[in-house]
PDB file of N, CA and C in Angstrom:
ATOM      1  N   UNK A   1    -174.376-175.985  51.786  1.00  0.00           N
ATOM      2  CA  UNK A   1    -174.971-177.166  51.183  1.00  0.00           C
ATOM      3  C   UNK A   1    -175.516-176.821  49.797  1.00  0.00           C
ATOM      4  N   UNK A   2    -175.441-177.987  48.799  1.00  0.00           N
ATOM      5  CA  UNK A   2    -175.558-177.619  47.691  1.00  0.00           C
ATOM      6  C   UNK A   2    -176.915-178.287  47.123  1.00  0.00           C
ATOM      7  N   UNK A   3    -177.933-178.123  46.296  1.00  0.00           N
ATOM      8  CA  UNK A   3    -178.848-178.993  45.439  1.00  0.00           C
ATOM      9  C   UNK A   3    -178.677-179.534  44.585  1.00  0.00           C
ATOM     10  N   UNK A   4    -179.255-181.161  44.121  1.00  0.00           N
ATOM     11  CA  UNK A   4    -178.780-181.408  43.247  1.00  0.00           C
ATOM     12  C   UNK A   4    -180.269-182.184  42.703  1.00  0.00           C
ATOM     13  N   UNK A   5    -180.391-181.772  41.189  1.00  0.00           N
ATOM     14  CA  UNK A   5    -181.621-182.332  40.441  1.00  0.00           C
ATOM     15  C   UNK A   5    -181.427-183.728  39.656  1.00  0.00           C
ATOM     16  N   UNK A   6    -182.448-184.685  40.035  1.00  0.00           N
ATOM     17  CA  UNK A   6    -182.153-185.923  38.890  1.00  0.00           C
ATOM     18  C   UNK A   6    -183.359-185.312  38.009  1.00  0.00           C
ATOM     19  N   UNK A   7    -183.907-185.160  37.326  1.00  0.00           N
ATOM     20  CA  UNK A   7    -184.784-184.634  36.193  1.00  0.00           C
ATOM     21  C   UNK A   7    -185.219-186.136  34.606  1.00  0.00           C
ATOM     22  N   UNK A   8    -186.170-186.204  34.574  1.00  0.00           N
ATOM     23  CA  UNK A   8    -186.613-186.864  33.121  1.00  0.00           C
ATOM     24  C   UNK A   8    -187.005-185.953  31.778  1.00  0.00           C
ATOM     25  N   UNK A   9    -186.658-184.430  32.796  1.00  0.00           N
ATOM     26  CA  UNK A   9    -186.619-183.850  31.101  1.00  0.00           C
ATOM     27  C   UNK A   9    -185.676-182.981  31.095  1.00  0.00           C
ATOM     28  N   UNK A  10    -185.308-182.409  29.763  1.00  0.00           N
ATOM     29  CA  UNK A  10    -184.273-181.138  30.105  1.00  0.00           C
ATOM     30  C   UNK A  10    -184.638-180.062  30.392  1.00  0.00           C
ATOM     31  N   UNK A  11    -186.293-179.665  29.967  1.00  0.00           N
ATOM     32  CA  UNK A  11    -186.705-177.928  30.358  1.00  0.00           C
ATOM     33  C   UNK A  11    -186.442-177.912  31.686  1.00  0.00           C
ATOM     34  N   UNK A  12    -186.807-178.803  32.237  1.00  0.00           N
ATOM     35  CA  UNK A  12    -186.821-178.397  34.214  1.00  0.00           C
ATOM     36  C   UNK A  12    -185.377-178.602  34.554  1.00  0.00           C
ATOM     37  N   UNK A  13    -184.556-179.314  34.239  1.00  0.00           N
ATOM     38  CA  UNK A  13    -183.231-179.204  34.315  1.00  0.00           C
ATOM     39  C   UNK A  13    -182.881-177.555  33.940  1.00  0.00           C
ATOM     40  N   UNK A  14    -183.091-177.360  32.665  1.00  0.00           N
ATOM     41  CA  UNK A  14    -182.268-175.911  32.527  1.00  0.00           C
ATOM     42  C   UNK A  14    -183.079-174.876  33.342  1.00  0.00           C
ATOM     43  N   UNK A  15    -184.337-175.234  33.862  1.00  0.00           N
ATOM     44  CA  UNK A  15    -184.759-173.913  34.251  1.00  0.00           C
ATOM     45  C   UNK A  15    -184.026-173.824  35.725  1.00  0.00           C
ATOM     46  N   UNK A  16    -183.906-175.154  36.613  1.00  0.00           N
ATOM     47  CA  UNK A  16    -182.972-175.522  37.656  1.00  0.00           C
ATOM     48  C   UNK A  16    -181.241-174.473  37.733  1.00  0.00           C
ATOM     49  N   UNK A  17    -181.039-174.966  36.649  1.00  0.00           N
ATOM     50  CA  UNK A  17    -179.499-174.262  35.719  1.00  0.00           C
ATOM     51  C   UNK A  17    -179.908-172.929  36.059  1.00  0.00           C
ATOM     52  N   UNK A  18    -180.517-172.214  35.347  1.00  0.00           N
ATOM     53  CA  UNK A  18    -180.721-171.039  35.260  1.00  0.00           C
ATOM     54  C   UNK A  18    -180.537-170.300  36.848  1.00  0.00           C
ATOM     55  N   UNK A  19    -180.927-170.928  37.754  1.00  0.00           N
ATOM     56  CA  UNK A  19    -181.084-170.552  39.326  1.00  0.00           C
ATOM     57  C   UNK A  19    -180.042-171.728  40.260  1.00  0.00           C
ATOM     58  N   UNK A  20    -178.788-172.225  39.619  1.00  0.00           N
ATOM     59  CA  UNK A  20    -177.567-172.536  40.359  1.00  0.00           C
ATOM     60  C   UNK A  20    -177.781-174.018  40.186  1.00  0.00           C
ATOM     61  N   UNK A  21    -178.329-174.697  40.132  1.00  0.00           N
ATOM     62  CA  UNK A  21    -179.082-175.973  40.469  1.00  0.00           C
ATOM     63  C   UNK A  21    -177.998-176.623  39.419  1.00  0.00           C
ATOM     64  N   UNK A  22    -177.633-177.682  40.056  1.00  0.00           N
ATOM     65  CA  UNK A  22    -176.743-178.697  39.291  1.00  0.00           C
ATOM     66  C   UNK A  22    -177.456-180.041  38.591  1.00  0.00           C
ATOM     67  N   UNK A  23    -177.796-180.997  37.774  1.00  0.00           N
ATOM     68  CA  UNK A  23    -178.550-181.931  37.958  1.00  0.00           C
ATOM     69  C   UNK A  23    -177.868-182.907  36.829  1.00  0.00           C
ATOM     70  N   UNK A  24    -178.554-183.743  36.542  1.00  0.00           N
ATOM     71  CA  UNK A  24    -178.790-184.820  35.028  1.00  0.00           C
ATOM     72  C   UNK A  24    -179.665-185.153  35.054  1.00  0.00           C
ATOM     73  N   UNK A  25    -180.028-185.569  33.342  1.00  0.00           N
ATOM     74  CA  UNK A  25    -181.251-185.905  33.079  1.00  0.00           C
ATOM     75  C   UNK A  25    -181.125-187.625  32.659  1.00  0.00           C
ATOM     76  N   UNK A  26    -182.211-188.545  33.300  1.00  0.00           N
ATOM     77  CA  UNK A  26    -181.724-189.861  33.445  1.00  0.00           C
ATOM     78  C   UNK A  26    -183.106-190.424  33.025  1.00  0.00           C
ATOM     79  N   UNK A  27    -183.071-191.929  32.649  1.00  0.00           N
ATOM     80  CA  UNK A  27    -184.544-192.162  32.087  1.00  0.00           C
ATOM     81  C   UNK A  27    -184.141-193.705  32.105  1.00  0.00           C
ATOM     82  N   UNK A  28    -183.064-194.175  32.872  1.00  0.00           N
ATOM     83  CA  UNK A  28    -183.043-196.040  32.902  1.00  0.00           C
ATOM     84  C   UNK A  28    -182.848-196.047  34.177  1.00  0.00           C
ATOM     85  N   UNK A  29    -183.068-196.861  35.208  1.00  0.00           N
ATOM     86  CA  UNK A  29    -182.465-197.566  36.500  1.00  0.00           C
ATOM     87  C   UNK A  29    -181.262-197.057  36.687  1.00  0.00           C
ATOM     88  N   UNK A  30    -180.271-197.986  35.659  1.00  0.00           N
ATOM     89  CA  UNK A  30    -178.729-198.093  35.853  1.00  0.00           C
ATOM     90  C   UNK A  30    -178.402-196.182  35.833  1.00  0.00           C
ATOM     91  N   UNK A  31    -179.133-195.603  35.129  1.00  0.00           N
ATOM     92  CA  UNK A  31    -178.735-194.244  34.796  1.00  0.00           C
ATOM     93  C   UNK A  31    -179.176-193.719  36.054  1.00  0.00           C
ATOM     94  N   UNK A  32    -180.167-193.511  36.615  1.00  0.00           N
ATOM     95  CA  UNK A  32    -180.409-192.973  37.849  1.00  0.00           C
ATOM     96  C   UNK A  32    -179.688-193.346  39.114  1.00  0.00           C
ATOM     97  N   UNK A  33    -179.263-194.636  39.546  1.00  0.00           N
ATOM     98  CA  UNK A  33    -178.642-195.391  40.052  1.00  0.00           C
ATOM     99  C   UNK A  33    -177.221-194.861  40.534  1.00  0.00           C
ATOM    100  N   UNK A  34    -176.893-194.479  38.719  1.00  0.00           N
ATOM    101  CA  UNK A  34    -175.489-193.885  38.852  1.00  0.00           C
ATOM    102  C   UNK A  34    -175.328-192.600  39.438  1.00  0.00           C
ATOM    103  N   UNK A  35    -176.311-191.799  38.848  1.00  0.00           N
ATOM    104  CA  UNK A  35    -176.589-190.057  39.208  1.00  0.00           C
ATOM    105  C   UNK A  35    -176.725-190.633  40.983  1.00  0.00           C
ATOM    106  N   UNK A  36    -177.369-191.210  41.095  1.00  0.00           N
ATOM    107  CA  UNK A  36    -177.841-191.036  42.777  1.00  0.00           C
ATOM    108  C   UNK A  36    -176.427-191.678  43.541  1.00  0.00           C
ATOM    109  N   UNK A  37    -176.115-192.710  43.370  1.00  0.00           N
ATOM    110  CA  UNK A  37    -174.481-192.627  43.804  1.00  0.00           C
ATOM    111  C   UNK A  37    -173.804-191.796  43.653  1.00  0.00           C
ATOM    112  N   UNK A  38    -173.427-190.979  42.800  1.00  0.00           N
ATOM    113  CA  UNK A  38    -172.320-189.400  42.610  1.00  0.00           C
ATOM    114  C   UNK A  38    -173.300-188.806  43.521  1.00  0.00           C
ATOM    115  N   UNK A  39    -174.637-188.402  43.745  1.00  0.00           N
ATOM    116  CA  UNK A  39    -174.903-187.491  44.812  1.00  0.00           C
ATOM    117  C   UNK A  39    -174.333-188.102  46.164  1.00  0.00           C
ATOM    118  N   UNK A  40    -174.705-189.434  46.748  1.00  0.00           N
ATOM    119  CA  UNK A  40    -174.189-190.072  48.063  1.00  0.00           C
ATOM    120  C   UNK A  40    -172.651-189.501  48.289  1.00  0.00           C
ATOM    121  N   UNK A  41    -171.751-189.805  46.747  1.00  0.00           N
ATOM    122  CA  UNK A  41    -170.723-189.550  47.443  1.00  0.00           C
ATOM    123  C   UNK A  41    -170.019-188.296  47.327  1.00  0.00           C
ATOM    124  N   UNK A  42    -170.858-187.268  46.850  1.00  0.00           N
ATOM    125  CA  UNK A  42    -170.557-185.822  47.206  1.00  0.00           C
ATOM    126  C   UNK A  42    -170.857-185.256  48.425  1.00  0.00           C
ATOM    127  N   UNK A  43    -170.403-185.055  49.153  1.00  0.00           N
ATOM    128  CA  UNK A  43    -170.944-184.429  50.737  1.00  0.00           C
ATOM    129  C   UNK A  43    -170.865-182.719  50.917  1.00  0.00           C
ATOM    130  N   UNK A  44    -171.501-182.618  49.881  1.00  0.00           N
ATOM    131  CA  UNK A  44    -171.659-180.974  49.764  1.00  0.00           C
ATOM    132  C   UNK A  44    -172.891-180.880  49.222  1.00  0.00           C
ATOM    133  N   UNK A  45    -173.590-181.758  48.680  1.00  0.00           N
ATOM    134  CA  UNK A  45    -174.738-181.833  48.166  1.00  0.00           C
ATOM    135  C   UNK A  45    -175.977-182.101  49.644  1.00  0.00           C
ATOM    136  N   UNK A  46    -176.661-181.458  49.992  1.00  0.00           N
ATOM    137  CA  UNK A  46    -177.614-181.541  51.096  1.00  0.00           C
ATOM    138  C   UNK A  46    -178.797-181.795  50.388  1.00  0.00           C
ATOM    139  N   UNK A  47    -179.674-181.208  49.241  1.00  0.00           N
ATOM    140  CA  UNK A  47    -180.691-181.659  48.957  1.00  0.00           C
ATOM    141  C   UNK A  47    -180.445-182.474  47.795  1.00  0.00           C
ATOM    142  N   UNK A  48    -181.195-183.326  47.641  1.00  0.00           N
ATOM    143  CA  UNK A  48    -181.901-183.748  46.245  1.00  0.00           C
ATOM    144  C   UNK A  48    -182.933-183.761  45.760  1.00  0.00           C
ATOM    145  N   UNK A  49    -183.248-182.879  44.613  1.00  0.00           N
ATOM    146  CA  UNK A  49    -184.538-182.921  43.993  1.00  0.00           C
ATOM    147  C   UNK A  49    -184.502-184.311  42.946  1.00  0.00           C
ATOM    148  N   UNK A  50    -186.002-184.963  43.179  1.00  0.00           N
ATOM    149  CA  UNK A  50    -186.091-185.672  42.072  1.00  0.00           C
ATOM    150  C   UNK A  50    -187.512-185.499  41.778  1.00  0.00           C
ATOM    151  N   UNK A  51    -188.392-185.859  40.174  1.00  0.00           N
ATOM    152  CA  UNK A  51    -189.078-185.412  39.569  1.00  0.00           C
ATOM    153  C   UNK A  51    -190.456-186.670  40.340  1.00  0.00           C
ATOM    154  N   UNK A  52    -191.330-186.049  40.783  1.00  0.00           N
ATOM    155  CA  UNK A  52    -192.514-187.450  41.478  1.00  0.00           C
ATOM    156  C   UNK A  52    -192.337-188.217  40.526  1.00  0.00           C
ATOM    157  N   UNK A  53    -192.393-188.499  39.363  1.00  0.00           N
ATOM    158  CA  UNK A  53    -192.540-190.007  38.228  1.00  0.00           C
ATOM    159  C   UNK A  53    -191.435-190.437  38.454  1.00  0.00           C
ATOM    160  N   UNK A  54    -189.792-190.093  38.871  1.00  0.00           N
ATOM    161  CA  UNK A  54    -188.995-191.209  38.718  1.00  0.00           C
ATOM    162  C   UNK A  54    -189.168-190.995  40.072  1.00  0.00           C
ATOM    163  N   UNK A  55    -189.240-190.445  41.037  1.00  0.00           N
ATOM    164  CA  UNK A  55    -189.598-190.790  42.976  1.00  0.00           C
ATOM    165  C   UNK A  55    -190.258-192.309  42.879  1.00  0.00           C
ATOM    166  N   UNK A  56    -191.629-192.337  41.933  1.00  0.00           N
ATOM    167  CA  UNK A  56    -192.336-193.625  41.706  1.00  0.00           C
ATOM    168  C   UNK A  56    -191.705-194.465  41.350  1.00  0.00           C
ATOM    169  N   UNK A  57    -191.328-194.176  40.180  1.00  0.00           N
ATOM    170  CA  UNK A  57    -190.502-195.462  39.434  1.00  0.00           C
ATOM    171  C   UNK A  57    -189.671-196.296  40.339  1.00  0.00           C
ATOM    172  N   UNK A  58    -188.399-195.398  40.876  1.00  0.00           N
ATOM    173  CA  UNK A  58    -187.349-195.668  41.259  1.00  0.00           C
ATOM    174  C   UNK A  58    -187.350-195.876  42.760  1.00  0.00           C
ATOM    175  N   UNK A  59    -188.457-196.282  43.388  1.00  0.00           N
ATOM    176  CA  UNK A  59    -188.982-195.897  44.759  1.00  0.00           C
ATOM    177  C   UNK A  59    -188.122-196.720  45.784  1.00  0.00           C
ATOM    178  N   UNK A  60    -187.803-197.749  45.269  1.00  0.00           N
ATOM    179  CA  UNK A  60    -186.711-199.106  45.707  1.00  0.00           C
ATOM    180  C   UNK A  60    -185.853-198.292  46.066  1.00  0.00           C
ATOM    181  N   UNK A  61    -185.425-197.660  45.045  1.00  0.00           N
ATOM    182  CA  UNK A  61    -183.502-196.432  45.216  1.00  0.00           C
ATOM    183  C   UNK A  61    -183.784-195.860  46.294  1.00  0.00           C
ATOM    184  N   UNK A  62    -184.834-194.839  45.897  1.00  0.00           N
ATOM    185  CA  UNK A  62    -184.983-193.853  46.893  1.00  0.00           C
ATOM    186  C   UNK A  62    -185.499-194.102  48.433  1.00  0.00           C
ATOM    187  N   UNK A  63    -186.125-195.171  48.953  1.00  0.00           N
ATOM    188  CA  UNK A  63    -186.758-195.393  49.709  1.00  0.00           C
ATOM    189  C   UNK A  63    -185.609-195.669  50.747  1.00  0.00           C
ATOM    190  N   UNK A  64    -184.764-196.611  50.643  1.00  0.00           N
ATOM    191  CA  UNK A  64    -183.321-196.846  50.788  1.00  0.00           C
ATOM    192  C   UNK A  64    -182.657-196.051  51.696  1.00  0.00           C
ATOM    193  N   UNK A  65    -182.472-194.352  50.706  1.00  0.00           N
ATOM    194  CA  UNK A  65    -181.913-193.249  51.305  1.00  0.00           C
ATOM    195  C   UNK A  65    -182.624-192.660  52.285  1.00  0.00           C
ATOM    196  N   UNK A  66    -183.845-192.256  52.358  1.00  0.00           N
ATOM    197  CA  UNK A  66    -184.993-191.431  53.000  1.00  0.00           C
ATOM    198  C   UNK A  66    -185.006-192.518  54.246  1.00  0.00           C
ATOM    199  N   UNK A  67    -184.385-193.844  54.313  1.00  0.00           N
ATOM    200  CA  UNK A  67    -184.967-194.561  55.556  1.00  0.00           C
ATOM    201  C   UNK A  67    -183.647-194.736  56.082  1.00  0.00           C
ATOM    202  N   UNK A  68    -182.165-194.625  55.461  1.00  0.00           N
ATOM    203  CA  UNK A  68    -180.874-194.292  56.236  1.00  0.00           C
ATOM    204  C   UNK A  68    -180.192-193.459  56.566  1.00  0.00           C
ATOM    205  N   UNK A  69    -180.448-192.395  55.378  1.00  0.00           N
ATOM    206  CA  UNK A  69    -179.161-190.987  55.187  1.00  0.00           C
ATOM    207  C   UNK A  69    -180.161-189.761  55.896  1.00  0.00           C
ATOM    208  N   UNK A  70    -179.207-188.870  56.725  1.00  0.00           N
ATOM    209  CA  UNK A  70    -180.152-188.261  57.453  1.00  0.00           C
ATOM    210  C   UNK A  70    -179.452-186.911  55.964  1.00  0.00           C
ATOM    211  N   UNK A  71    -178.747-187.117  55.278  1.00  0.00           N
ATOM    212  CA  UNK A  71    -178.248-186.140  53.858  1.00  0.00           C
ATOM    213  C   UNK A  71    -177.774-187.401  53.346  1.00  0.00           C
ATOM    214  N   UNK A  72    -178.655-186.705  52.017  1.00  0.00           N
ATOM    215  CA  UNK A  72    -179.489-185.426  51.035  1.00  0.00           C
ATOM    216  C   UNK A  72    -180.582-185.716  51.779  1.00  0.00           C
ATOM    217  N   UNK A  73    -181.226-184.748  51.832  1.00  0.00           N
ATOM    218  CA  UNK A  73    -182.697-184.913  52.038  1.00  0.00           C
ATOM    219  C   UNK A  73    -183.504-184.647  50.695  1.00  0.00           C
ATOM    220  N   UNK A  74    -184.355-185.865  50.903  1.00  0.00           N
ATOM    221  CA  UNK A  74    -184.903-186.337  49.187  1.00  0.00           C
ATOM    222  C   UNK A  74    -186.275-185.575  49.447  1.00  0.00           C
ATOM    223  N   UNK A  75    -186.210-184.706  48.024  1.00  0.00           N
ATOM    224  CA  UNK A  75    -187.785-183.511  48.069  1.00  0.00           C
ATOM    225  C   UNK A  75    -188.259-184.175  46.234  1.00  0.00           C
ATOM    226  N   UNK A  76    -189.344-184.725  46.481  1.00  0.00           N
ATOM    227  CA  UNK A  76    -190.061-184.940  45.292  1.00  0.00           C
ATOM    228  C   UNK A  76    -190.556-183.304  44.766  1.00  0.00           C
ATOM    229  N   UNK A  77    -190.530-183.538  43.457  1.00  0.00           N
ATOM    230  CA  UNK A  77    -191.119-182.274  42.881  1.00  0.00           C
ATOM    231  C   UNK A  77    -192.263-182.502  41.631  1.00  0.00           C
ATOM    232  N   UNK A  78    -192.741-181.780  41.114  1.00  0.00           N
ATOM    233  CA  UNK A  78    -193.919-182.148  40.474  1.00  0.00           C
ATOM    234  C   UNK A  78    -192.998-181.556  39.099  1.00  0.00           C
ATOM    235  N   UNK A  79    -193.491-181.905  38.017  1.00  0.00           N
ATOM    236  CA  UNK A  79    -193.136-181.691  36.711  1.00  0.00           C
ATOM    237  C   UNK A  79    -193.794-180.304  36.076  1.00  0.00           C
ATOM    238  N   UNK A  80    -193.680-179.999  34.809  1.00  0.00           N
ATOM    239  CA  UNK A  80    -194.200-178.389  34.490  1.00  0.00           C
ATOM    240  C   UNK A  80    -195.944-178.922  34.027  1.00  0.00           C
ATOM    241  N   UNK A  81    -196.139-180.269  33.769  1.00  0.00           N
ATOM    242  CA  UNK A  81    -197.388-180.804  33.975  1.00  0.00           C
ATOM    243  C   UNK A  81    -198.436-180.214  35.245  1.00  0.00           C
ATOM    244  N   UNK A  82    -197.670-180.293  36.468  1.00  0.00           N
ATOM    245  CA  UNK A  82    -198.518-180.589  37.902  1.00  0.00           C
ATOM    246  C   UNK A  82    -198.094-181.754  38.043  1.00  0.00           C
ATOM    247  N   UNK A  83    -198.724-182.145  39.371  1.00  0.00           N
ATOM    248  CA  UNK A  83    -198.450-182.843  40.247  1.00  0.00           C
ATOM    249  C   UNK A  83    -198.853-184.399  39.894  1.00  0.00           C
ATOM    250  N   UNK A  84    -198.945-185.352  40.543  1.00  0.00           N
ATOM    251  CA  UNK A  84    -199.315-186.680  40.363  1.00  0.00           C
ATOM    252  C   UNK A  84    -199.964-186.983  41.329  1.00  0.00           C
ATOM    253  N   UNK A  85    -200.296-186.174  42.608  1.00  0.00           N
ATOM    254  CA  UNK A  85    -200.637-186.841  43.626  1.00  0.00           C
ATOM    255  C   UNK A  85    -202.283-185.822  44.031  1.00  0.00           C
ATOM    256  N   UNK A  86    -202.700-185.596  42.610  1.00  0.00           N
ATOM    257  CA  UNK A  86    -203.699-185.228  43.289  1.00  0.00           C
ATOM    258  C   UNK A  86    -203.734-183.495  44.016  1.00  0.00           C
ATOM    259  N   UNK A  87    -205.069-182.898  43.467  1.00  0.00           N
ATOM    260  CA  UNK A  87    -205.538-181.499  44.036  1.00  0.00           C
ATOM    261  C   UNK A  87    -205.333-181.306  45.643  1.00  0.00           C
ATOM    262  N   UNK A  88    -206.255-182.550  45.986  1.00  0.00           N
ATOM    263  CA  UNK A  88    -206.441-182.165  47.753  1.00  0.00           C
ATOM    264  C   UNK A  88    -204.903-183.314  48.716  1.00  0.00           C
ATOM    265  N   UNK A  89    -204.097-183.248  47.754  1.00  0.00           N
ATOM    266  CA  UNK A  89    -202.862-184.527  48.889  1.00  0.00           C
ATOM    267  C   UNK A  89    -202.114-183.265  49.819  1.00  0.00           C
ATOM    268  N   UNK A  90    -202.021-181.960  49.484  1.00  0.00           N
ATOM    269  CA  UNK A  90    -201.760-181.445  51.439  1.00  0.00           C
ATOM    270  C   UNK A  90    -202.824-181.353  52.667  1.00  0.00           C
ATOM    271  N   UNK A  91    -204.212-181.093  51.740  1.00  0.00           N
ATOM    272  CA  UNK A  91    -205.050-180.826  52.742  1.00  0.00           C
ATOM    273  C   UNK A  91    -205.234-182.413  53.537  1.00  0.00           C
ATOM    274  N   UNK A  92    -205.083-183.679  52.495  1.00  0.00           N
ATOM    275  CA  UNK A  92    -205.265-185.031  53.133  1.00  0.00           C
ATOM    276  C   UNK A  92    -204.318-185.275  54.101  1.00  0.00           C
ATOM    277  N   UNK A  93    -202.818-185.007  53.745  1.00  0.00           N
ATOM    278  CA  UNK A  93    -201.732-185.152  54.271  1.00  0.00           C
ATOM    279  C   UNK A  93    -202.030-184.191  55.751  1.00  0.00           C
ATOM    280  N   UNK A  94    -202.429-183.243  55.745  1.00  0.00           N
ATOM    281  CA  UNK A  94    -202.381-182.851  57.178  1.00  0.00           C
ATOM    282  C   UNK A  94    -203.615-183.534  58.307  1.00  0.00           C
ATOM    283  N   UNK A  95    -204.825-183.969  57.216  1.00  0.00           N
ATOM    284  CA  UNK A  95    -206.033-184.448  58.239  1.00  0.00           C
ATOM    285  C   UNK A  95    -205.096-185.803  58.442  1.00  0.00           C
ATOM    286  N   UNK A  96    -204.413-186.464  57.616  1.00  0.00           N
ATOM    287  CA  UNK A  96    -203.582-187.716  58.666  1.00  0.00           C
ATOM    288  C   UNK A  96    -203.148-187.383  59.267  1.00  0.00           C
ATOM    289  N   UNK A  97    -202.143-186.565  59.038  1.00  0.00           N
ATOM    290  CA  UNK A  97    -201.251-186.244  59.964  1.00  0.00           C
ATOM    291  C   UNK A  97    -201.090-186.089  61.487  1.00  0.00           C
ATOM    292  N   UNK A  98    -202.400-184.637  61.632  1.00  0.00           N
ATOM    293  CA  UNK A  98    -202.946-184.382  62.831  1.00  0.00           C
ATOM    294  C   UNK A  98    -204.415-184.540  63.281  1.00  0.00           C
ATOM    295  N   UNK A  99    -204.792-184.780  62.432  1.00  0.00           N
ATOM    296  CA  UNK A  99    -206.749-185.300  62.491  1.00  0.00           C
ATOM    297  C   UNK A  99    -207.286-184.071  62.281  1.00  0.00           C
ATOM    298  N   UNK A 100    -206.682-182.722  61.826  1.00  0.00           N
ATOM    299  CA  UNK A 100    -207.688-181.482  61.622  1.00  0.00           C
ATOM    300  C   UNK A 100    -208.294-181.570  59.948  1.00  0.00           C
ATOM    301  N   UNK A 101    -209.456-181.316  59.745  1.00  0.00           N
ATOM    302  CA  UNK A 101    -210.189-180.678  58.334  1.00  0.00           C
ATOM    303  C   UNK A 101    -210.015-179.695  57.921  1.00  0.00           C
ATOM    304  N   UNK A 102    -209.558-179.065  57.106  1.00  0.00           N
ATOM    305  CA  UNK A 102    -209.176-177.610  57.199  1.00  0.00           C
ATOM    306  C   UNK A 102    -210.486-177.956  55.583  1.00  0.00           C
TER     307      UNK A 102
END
C-alpha cells in the first residue's frame, strides 16, 4: 500500500518527496476534488494524508470517504506551523473516549 499527500504548501509536499510520499499541492475545491478522485481510483494508494486546514475546509469531501471507504484511510496532519486543534486535543480525545484523566 502506497501514501498519498494532498498538501496547501510545497515545503511539506517536498519534505513528503524526500521520504517516497507521492502528493499535489491544491488550494480550490474543484482542485482537491480532482486530487481526491485520482486517489479513489488508484487502489494501491491505502493512506491519505491531508493537511488539518484543507481536512476543515473540504470536510463535505472528506467526510464522505471516512463514512464509506474502508481505503484510503484519511490521517489529518498538522502543518510545519503545529496543529489547529489545540495543546491538550489527545489528552481530551482520550477522557471522551474512555472517561480516564490522565
Amino acid at each position: 500500500m502506497k501514501m498519498f499527500l494532498i498538501s496547501d504548501n510545497i515545503d511539506t509536499l517536498t519534505g513528503f518527496r524526500l521520504v517516497g510520499v507521492e502528493g499535489v499541492v491544491v488550494h480550490e475545491e474543484n482542485e482537491f476534488q480532482s486530487a481526491l478522485q485520482k486517489v479513489l481510483d488508484n487502489h494501491e494508494i491505502g493512506i491519505l494524508l491531508v493537511m488539518e486546514k484543507q481536512a476543515q475546509k473540504f470536510s463535505n469531501l472528506l467526510d464522505e470517504i471516512k463514512l464509506t471507504k474502508n481505503i484510503p484511510l484519511v490521517v489529518e496532519i498538522p502543518d510545519r506551523h503545529g496543529t489547529i486543534k489545540g495543546k491538550e486535543f489527545i489528552t481530551s480525545y482520550i477522557k471522551e473516549a474512555i472517561g480516564i484523566k490522565l
